[in-house]
C-alpha atoms as a PDB file:
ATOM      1  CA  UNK A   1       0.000   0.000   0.000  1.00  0.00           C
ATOM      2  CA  UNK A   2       0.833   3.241  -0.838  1.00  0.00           C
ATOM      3  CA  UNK A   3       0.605   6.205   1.654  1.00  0.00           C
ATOM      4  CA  UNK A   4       1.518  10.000   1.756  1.00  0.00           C
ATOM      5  CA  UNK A   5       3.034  10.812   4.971  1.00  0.00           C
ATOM      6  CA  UNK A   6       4.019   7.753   7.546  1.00  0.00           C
ATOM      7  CA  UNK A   7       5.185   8.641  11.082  1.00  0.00           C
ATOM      8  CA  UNK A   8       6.168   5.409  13.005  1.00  0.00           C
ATOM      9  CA  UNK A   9       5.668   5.823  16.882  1.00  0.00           C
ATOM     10  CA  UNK A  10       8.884   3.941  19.116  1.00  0.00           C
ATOM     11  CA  UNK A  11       7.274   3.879  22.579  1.00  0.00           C
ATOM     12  CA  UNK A  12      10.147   3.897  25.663  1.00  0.00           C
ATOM     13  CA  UNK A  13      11.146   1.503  27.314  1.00  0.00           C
ATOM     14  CA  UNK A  14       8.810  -1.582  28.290  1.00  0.00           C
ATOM     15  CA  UNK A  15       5.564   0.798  27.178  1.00  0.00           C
ATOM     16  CA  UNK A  16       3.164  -0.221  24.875  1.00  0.00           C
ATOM     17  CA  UNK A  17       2.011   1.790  22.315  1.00  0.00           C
ATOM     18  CA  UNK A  18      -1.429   1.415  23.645  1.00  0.00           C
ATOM     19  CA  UNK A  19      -0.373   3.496  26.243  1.00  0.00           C
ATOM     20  CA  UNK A  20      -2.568   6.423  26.652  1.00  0.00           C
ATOM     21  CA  UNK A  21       0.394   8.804  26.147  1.00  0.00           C
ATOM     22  CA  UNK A  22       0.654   7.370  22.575  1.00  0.00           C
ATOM     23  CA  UNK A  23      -2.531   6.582  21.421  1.00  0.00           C
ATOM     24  CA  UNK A  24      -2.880  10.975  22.083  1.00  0.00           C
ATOM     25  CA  UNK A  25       0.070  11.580  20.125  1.00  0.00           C
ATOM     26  CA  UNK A  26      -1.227   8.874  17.072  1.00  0.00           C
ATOM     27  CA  UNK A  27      -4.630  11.278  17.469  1.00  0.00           C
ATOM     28  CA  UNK A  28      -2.392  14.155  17.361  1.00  0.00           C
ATOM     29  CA  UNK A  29      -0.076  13.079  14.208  1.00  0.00           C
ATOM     30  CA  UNK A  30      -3.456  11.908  12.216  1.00  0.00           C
ATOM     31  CA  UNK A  31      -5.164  15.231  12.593  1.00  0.00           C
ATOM     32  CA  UNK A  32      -2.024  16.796  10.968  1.00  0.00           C
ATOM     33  CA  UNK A  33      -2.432  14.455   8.368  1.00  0.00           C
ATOM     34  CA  UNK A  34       0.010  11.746   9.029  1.00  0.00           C
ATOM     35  CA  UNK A  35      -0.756   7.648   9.052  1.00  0.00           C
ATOM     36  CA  UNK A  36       0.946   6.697  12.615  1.00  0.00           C
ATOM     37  CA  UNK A  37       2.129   3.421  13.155  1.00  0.00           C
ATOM     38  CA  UNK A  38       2.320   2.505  16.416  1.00  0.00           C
ATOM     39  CA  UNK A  39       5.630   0.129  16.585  1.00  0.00           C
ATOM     40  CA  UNK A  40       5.491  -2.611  19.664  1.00  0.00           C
ATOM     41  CA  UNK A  41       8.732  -3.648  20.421  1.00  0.00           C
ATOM     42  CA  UNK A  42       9.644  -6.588  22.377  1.00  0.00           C
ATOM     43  CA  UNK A  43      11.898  -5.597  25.670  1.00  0.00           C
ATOM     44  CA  UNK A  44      12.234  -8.087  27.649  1.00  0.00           C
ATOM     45  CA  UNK A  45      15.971 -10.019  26.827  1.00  0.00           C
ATOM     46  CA  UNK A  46      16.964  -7.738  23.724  1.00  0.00           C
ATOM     47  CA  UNK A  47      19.308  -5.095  22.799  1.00  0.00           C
ATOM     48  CA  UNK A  48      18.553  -1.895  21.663  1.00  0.00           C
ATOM     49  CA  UNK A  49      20.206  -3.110  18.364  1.00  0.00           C
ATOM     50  CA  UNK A  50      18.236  -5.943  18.519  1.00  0.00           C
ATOM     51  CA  UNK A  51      15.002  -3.822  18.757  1.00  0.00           C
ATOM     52  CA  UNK A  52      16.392  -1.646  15.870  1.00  0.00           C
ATOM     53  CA  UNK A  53      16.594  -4.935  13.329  1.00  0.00           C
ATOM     54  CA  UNK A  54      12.600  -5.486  14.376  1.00  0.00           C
ATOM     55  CA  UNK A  55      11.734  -2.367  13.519  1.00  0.00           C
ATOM     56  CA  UNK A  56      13.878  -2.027  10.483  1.00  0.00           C
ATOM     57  CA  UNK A  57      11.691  -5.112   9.618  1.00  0.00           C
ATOM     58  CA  UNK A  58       8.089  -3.352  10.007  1.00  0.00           C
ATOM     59  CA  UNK A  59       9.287   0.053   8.410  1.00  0.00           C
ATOM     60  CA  UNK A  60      10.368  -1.714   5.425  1.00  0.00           C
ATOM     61  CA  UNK A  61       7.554  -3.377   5.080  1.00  0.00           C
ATOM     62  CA  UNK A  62       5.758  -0.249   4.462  1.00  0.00           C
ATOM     63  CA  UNK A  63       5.239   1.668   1.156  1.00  0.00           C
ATOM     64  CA  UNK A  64       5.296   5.753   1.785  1.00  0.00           C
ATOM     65  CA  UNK A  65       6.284   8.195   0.033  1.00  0.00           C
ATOM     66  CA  UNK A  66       7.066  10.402   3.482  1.00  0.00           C
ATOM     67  CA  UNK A  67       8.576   8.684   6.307  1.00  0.00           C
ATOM     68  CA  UNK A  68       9.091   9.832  10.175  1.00  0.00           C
ATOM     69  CA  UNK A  69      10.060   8.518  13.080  1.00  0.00           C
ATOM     70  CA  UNK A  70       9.074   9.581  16.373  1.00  0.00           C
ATOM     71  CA  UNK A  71      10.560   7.865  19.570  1.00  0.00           C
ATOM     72  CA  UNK A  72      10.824   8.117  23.290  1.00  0.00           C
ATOM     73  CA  UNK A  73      13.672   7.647  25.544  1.00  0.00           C
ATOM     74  CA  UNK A  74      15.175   3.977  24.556  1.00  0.00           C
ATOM     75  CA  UNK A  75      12.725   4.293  21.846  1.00  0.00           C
ATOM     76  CA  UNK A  76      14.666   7.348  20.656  1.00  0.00           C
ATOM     77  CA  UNK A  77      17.687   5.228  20.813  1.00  0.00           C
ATOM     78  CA  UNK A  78      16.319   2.856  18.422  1.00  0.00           C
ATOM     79  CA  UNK A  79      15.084   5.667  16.387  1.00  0.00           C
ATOM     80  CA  UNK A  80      17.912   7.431  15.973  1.00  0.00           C
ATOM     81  CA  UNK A  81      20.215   3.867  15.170  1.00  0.00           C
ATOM     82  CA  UNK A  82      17.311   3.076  12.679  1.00  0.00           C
ATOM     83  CA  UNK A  83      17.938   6.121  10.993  1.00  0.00           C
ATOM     84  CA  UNK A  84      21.619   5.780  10.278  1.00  0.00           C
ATOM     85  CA  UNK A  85      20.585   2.637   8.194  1.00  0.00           C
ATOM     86  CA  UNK A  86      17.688   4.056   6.262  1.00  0.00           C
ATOM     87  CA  UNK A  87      16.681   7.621   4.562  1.00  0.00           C
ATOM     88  CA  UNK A  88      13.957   8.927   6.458  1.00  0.00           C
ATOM     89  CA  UNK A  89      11.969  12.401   6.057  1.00  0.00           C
ATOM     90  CA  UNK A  90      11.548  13.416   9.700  1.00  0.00           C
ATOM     91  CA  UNK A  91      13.347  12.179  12.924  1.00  0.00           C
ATOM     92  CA  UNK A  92      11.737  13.306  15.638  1.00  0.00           C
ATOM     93  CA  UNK A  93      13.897  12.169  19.254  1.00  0.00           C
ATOM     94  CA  UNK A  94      12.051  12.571  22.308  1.00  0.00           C
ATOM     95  CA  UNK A  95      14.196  12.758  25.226  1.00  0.00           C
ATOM     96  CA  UNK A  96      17.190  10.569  24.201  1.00  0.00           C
ATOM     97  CA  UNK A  97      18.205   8.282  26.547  1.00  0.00           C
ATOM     98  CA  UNK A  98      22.072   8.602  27.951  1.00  0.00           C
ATOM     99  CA  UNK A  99      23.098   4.538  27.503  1.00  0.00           C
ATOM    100  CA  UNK A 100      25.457   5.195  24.644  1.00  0.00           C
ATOM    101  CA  UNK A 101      29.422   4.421  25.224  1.00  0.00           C
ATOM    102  CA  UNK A 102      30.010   7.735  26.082  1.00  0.00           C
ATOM    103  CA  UNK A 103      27.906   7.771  28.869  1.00  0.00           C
ATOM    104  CA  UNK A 104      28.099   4.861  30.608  1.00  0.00           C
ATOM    105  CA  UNK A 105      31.114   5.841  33.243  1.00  0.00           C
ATOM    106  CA  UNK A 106      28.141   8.052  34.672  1.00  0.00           C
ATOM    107  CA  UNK A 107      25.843   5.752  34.726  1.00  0.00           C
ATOM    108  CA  UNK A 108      25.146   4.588  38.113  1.00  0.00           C
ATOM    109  CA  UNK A 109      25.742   0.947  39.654  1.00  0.00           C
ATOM    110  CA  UNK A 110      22.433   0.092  40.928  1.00  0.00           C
ATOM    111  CA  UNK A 111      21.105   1.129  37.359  1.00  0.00           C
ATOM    112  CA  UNK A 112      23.829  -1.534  35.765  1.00  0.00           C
ATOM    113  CA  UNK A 113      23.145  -4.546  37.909  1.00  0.00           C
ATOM    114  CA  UNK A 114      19.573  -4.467  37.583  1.00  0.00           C
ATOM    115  CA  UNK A 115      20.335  -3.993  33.442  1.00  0.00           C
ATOM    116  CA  UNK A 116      20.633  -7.323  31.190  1.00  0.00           C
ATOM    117  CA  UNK A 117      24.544  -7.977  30.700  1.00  0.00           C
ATOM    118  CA  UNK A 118      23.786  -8.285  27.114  1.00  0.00           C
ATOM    119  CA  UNK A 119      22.174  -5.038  27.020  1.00  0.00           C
ATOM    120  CA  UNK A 120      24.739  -3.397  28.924  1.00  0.00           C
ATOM    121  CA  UNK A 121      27.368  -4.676  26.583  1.00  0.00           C
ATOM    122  CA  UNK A 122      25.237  -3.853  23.619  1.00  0.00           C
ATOM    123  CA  UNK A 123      25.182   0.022  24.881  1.00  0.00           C
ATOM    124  CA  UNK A 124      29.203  -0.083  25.375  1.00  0.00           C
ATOM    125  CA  UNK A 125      29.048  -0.744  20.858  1.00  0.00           C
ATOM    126  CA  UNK A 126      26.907   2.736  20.352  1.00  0.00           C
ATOM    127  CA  UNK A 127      28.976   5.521  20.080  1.00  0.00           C
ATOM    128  CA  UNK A 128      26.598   8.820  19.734  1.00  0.00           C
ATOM    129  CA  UNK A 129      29.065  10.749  18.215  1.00  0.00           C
ATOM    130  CA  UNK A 130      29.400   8.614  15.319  1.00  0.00           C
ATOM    131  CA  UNK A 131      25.917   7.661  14.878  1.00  0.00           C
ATOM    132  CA  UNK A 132      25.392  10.923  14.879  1.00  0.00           C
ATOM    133  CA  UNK A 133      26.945  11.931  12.021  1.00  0.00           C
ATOM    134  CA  UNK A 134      25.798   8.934  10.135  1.00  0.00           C
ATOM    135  CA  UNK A 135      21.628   9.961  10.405  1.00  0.00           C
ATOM    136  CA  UNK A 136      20.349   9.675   7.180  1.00  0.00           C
ATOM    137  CA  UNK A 137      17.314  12.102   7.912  1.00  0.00           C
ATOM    138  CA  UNK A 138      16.310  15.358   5.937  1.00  0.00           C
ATOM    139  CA  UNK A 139      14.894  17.070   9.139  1.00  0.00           C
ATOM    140  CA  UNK A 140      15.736  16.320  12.745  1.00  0.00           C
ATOM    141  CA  UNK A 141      13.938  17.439  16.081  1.00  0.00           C
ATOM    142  CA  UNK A 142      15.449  17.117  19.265  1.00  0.00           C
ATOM    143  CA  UNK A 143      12.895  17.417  22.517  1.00  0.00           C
ATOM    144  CA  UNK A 144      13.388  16.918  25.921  1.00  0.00           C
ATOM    145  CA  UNK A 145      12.117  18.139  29.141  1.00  0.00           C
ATOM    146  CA  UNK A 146      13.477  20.983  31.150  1.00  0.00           C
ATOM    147  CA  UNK A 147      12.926  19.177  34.362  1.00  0.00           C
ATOM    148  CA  UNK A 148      14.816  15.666  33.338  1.00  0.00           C
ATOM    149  CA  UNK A 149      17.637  14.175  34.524  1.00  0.00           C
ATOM    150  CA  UNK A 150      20.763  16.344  34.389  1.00  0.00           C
ATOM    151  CA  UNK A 151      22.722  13.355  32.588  1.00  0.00           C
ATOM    152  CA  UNK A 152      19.700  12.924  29.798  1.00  0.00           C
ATOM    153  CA  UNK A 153      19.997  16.903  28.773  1.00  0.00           C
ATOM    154  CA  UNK A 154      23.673  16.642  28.551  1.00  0.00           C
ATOM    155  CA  UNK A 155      23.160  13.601  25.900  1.00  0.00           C
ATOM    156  CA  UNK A 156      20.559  15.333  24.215  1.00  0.00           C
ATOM    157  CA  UNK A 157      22.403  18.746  23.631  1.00  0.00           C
ATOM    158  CA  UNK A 158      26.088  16.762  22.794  1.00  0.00           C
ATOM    159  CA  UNK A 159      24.066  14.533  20.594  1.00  0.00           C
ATOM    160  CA  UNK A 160      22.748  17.744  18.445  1.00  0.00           C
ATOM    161  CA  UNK A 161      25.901  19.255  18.355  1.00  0.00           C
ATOM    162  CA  UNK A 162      27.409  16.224  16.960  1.00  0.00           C
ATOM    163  CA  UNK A 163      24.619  16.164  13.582  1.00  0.00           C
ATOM    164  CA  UNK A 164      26.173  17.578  10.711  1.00  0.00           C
ATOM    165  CA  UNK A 165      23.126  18.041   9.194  1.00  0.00           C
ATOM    166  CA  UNK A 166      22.102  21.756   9.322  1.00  0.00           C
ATOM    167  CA  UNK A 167      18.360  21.095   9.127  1.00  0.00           C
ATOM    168  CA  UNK A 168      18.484  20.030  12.481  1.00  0.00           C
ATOM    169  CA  UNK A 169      15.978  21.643  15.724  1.00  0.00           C
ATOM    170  CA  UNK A 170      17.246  21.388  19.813  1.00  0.00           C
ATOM    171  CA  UNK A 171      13.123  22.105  21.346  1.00  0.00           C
ATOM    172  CA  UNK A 172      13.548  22.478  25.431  1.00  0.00           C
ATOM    173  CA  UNK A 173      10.082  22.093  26.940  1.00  0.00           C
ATOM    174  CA  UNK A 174       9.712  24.070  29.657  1.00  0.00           C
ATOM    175  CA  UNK A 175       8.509  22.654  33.453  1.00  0.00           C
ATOM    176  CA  UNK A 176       8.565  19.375  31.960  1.00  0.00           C
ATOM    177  CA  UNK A 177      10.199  15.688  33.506  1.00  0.00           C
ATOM    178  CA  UNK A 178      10.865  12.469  31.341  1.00  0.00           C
ATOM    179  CA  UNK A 179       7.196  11.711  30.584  1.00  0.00           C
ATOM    180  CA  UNK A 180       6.200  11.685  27.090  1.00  0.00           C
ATOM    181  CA  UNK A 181       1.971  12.332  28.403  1.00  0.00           C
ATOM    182  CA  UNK A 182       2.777  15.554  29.492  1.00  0.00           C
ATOM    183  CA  UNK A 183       0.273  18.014  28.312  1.00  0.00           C
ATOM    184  CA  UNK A 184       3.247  20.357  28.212  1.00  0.00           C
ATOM    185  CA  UNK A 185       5.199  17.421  25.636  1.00  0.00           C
ATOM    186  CA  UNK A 186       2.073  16.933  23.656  1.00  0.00           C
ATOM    187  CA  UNK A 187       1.713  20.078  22.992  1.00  0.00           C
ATOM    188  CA  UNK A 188       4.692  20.604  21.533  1.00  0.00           C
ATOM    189  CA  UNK A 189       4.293  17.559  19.352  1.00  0.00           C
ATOM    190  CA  UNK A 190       1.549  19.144  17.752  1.00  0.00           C
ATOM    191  CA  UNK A 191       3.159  22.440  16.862  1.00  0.00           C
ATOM    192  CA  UNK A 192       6.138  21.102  15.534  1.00  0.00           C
ATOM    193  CA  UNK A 193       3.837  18.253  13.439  1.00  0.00           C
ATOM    194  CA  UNK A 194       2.500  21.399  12.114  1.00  0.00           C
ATOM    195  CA  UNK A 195       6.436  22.604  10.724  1.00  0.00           C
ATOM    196  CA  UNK A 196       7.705  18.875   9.693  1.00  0.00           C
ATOM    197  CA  UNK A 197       7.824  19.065   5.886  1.00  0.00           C
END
């Protein structure tokens, strides 16, 4: 089938997209004219480049002239990987989680031993910085929440700086914390769904 403008929705991690968070921002996308599809992604014992292959799977499977991505936290990890392996219209990263190799020295300990070994391992092969510069999209958008973790705004801003591409948006949302159902975060979903090309 062929469609117009496809926006593929990564929940974070272990949410489903039938989450009320996302089934308001697939409500939101469609009434600026996009097709969402919401992406389930299977959490428990994977990777995040594990979860990228499954995706890669569904979005090829779909025929659209437009393309976007839209994902949250680990689901903007994925989104961002995914897009350094295909061409995409719009990447849209909500609050980018900090588990790449550059971050994990911060990260702390009770975080790692509750984390899968594989996943931890998988984390220490991502290198932002040259991911970064390897995103095949013509647009990227870069949100996150004024009120979030000190570590997550620090990945979020070096991550930006690191895209070479100069069509390329850093969106601070003011009085906000790492949750995507914000009314403050949907908000600004919908004004910048208005700008995406």
């Amino acid at each position: 089938m062929n469609r117009g403008k496809t926006i593929f929705i990564i929940p974070g991690f272990k949410h489903l997209p039938t989450n009320k968070a996302y089934k308001e921002i697939a409500k939101i996308l469609k009434s600026q004219g996009y097709l969402p599809v919401p992406v389930t992604i299977r959490w428990r014992q994977t990777t995040i480049s594990q979860n990228c292959e499954y995706f890669l799977k569904k979005y090829k499977t779909i025929n659209s002239k437009k393309k976007y991505i839209l994902g949250f936290s680990f689901g903007a990890m994925i989104a961002l990987l995914a897009s350094t392996k295909v061409s995409v219209r719009g990447l849209i990263l909500c609050s980018l989680s900090p588990y790449f190799r550059e971050d994990l020295s911060k990260v702390n300990n009770s975080w790692i031993s509750s984390l899968i070994t594989q996943r931890y391992q998988d984390f220490s092969k991502l290198h932002c910085a040259t991911l970064a510069k390897k995103i095949k999209a013509k647009q990227i958008l870069m949100l996150y929440g004024t009120k979030e973790a000190r570590s997550l705004k620090k990945r979020v801003r070096q991550a930006f700086g690191q895209i070479s591409s100069t069509h390329k948006y850093l969106i601070p949302i003011k009085k906000t914390e790492h949750d995507i159902g914000d009314r403050r975060y949907l908000n600004k979903i919908h004004q910048i769904a208005k700008q995406l090309n």
